[in-house]
PDB file of N, CA and C in Angstrom:
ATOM      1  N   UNK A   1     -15.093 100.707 -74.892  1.00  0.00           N
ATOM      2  CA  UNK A   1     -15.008  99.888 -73.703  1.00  0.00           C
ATOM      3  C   UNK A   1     -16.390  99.777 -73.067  1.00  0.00           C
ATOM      4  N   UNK A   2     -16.826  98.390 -72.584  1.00  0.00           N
ATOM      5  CA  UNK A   2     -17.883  98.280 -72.122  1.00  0.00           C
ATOM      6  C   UNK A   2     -18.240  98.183 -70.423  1.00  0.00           C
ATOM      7  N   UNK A   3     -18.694  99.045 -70.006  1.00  0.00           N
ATOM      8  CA  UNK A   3     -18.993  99.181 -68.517  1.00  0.00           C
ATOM      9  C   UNK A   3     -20.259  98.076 -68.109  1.00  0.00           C
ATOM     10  N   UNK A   4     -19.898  97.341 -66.923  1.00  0.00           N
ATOM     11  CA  UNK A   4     -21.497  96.925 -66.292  1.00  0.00           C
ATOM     12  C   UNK A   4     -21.536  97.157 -65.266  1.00  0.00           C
ATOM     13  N   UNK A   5     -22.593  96.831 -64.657  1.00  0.00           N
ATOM     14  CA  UNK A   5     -23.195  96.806 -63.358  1.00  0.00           C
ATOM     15  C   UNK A   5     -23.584  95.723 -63.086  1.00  0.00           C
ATOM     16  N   UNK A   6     -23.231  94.587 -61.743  1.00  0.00           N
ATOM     17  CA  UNK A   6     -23.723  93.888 -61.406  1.00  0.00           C
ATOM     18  C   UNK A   6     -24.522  94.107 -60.055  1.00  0.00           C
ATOM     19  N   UNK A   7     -24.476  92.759 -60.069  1.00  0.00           N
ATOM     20  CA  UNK A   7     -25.963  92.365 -58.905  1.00  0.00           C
ATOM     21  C   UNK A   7     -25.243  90.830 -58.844  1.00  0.00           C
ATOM     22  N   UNK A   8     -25.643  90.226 -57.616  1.00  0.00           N
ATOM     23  CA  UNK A   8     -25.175  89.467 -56.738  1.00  0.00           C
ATOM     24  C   UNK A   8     -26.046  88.870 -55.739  1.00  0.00           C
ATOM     25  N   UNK A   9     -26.638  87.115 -56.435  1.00  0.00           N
ATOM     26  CA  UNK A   9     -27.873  86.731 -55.217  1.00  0.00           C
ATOM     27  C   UNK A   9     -27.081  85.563 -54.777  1.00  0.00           C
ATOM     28  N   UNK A  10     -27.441  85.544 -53.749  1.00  0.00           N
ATOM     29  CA  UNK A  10     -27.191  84.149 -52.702  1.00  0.00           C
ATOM     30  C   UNK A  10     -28.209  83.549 -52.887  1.00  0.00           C
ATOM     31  N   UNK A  11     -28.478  82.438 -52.701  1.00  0.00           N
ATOM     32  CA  UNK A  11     -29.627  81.602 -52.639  1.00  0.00           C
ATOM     33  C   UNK A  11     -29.140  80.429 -51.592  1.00  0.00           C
ATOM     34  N   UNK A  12     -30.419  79.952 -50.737  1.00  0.00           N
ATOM     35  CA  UNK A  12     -29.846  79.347 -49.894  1.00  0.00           C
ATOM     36  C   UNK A  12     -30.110  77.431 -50.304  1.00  0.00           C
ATOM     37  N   UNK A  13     -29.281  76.996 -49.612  1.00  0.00           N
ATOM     38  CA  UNK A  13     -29.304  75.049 -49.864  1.00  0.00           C
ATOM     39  C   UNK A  13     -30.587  74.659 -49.857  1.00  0.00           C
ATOM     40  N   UNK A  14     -31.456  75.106 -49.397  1.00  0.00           N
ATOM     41  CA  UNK A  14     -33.048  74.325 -50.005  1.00  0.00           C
ATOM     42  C   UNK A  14     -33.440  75.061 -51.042  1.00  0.00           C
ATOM     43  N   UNK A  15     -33.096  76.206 -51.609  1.00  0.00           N
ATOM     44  CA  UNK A  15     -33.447  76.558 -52.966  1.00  0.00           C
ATOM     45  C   UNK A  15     -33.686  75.391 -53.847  1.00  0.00           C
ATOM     46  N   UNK A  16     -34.751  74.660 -54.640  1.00  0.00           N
ATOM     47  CA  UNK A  16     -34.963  73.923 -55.999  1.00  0.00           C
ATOM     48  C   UNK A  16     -34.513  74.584 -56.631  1.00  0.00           C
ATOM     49  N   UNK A  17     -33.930  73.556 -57.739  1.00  0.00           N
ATOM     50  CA  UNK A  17     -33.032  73.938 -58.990  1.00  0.00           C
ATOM     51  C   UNK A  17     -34.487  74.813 -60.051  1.00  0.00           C
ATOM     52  N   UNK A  18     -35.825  74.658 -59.589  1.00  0.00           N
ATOM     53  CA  UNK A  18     -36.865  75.500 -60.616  1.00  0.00           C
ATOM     54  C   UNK A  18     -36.785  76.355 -59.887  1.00  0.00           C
ATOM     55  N   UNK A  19     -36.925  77.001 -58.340  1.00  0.00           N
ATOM     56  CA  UNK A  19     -37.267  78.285 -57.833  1.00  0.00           C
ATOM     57  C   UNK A  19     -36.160  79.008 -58.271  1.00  0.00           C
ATOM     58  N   UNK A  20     -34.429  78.570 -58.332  1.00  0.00           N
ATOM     59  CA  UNK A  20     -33.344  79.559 -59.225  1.00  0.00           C
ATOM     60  C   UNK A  20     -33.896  79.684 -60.601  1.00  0.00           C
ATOM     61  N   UNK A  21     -34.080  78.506 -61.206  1.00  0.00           N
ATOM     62  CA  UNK A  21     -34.412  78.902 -62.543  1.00  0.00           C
ATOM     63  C   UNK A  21     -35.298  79.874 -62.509  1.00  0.00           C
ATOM     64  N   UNK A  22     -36.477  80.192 -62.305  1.00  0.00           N
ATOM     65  CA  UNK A  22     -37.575  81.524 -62.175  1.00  0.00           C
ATOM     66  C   UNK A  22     -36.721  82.168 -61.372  1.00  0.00           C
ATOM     67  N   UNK A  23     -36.232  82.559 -60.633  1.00  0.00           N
ATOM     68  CA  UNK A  23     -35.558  83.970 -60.142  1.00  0.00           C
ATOM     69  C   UNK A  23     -34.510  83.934 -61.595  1.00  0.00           C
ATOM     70  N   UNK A  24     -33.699  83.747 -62.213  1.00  0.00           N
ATOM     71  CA  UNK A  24     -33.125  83.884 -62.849  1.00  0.00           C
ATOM     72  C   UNK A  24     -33.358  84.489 -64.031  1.00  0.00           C
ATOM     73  N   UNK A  25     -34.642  83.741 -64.349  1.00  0.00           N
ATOM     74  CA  UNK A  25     -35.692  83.991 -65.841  1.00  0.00           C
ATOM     75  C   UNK A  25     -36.284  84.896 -65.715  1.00  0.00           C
ATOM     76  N   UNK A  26     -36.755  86.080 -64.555  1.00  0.00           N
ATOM     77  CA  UNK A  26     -37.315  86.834 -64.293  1.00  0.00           C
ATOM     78  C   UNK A  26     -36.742  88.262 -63.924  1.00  0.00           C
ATOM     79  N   UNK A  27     -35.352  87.746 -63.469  1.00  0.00           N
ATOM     80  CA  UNK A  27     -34.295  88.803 -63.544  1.00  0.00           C
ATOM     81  C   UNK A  27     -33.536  88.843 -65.473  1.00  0.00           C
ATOM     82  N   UNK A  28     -33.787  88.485 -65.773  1.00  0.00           N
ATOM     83  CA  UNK A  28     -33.130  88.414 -67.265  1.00  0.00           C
ATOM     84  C   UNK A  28     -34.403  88.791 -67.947  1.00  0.00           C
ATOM     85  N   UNK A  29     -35.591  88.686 -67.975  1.00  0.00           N
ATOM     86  CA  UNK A  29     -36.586  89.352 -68.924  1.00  0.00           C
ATOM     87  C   UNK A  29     -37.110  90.933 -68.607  1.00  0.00           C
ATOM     88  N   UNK A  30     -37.682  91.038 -66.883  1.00  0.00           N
ATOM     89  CA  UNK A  30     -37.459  92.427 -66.432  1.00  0.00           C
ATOM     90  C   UNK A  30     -36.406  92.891 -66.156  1.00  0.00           C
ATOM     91  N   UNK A  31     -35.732  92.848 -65.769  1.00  0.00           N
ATOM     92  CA  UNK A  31     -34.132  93.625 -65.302  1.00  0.00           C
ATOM     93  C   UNK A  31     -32.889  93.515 -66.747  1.00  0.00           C
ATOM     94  N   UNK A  32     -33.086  93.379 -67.744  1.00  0.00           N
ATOM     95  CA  UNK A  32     -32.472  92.910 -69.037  1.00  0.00           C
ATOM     96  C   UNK A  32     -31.383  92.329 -68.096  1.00  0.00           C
ATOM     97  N   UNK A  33     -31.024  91.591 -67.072  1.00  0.00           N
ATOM     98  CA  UNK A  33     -29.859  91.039 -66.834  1.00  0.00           C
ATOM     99  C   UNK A  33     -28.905  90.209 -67.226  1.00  0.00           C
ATOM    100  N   UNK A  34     -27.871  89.345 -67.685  1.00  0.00           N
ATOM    101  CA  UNK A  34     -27.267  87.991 -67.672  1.00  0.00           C
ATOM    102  C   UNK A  34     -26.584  87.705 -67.073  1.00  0.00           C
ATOM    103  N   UNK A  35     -26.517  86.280 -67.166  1.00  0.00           N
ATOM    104  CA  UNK A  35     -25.786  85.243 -66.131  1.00  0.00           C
ATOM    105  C   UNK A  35     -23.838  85.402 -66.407  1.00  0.00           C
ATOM    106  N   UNK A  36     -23.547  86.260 -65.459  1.00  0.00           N
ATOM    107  CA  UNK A  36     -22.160  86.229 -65.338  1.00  0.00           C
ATOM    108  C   UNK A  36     -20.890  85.084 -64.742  1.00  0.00           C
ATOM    109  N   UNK A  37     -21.869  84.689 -63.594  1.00  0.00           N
ATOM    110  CA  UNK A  37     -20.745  83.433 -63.035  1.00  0.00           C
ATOM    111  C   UNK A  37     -22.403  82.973 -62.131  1.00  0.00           C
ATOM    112  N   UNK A  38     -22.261  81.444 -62.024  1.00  0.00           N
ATOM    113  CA  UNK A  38     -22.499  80.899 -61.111  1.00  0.00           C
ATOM    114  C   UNK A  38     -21.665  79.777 -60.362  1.00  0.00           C
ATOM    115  N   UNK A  39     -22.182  80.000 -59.108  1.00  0.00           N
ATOM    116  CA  UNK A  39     -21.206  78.908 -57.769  1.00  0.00           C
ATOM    117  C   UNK A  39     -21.690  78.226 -57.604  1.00  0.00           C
ATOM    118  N   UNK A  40     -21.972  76.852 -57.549  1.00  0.00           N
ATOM    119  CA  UNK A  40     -23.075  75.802 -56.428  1.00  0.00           C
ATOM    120  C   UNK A  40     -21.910  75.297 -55.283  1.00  0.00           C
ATOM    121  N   UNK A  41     -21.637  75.465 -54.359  1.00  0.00           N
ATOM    122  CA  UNK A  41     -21.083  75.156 -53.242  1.00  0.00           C
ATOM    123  C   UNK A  41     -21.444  73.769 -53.187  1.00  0.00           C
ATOM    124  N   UNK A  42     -20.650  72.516 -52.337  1.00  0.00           N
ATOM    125  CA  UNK A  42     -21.081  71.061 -52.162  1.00  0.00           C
ATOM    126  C   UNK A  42     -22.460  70.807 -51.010  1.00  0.00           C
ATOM    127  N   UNK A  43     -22.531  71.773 -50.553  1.00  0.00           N
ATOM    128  CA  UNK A  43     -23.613  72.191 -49.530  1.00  0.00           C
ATOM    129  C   UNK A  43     -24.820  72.533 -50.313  1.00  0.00           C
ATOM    130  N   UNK A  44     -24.951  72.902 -51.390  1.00  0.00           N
ATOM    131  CA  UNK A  44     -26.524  73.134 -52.098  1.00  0.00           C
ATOM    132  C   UNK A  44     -26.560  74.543 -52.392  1.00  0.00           C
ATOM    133  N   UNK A  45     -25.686  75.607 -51.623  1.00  0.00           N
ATOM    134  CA  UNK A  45     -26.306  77.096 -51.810  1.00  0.00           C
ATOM    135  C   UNK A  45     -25.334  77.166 -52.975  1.00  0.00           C
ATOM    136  N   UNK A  46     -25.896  78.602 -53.926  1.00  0.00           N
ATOM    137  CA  UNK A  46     -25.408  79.278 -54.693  1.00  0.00           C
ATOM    138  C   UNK A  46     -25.222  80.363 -54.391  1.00  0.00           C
ATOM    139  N   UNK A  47     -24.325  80.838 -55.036  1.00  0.00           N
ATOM    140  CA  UNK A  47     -24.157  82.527 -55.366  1.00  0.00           C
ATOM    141  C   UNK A  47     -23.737  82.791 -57.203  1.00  0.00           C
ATOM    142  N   UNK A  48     -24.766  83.959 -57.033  1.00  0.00           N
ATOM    143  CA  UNK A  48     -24.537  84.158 -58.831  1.00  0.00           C
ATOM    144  C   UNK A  48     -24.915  85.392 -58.968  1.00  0.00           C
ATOM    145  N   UNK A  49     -23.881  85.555 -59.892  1.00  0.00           N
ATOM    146  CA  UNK A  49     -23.404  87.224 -60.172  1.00  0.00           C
ATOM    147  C   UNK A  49     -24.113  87.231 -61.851  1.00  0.00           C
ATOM    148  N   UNK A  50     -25.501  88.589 -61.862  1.00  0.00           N
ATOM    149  CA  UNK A  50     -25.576  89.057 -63.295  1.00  0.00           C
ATOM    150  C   UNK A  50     -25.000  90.309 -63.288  1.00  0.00           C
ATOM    151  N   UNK A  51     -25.082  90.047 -64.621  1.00  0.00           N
ATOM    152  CA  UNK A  51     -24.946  91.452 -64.853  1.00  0.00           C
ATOM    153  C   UNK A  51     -25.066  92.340 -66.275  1.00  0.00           C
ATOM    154  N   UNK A  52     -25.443  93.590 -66.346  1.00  0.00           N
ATOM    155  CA  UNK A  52     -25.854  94.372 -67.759  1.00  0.00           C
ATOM    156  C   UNK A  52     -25.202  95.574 -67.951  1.00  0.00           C
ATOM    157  N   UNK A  53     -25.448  95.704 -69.384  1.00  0.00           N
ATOM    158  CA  UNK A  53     -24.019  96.813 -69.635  1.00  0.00           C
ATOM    159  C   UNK A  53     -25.186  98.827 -69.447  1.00  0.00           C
ATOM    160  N   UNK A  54     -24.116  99.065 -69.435  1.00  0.00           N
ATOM    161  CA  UNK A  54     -24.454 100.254 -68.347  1.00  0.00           C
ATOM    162  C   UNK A  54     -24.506 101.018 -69.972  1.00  0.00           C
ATOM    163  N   UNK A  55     -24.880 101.827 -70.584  1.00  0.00           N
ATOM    164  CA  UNK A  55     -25.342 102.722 -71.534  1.00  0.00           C
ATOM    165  C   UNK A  55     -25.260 104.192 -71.096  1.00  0.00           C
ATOM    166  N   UNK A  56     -24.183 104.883 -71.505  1.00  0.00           N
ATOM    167  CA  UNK A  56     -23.771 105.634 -71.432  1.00  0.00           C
ATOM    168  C   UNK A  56     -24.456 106.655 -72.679  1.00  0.00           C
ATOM    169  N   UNK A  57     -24.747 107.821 -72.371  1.00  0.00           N
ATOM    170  CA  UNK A  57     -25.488 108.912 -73.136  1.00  0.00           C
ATOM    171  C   UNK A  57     -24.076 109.812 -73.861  1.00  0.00           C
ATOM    172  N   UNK A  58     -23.449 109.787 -74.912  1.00  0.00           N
ATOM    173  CA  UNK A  58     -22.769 110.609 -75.456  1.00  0.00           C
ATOM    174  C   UNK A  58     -23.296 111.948 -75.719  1.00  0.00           C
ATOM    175  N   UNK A  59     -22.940 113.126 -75.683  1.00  0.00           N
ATOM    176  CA  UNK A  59     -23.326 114.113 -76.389  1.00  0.00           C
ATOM    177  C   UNK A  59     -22.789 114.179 -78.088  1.00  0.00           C
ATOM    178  N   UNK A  60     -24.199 115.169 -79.175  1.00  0.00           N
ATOM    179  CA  UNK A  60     -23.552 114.545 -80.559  1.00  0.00           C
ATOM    180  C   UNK A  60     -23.162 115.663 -81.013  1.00  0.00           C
ATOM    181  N   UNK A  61     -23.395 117.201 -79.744  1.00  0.00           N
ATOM    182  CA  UNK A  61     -23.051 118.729 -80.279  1.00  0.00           C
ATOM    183  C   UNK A  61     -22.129 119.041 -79.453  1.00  0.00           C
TER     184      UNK A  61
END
């Protein structure tokens, strides 16, 4: 079974569709994140949920 952890940005109605794209692209190359859901509201803002799987350390003794 796979566990994650998300994260959760708002962005507000004057956000450009390039300033999400670079927050997005920048959370997915440093933060290994991905794109779980995005919202665009009829108003312009988003909210978008990443998220990455959590890696759990087994013991092998």
């Amino acid at each position: 079974m796979l566990d994650y952890s998300y994260l959760v940005l708002h962005l507000p109605r004057g956000t450009s569709r390039d300033t999400a794209r670079r927050i997005l692209t920048e959370h997915a190359e440093y933060g290994d994140w991905e794109l779980d859901r995005l919202r665009l509201y009829p108003d312009g803002r988003r909210d978008i949920r990443l998220r990455r799987k959590i890696i759990r350390v087994t013991r092998t003794m």
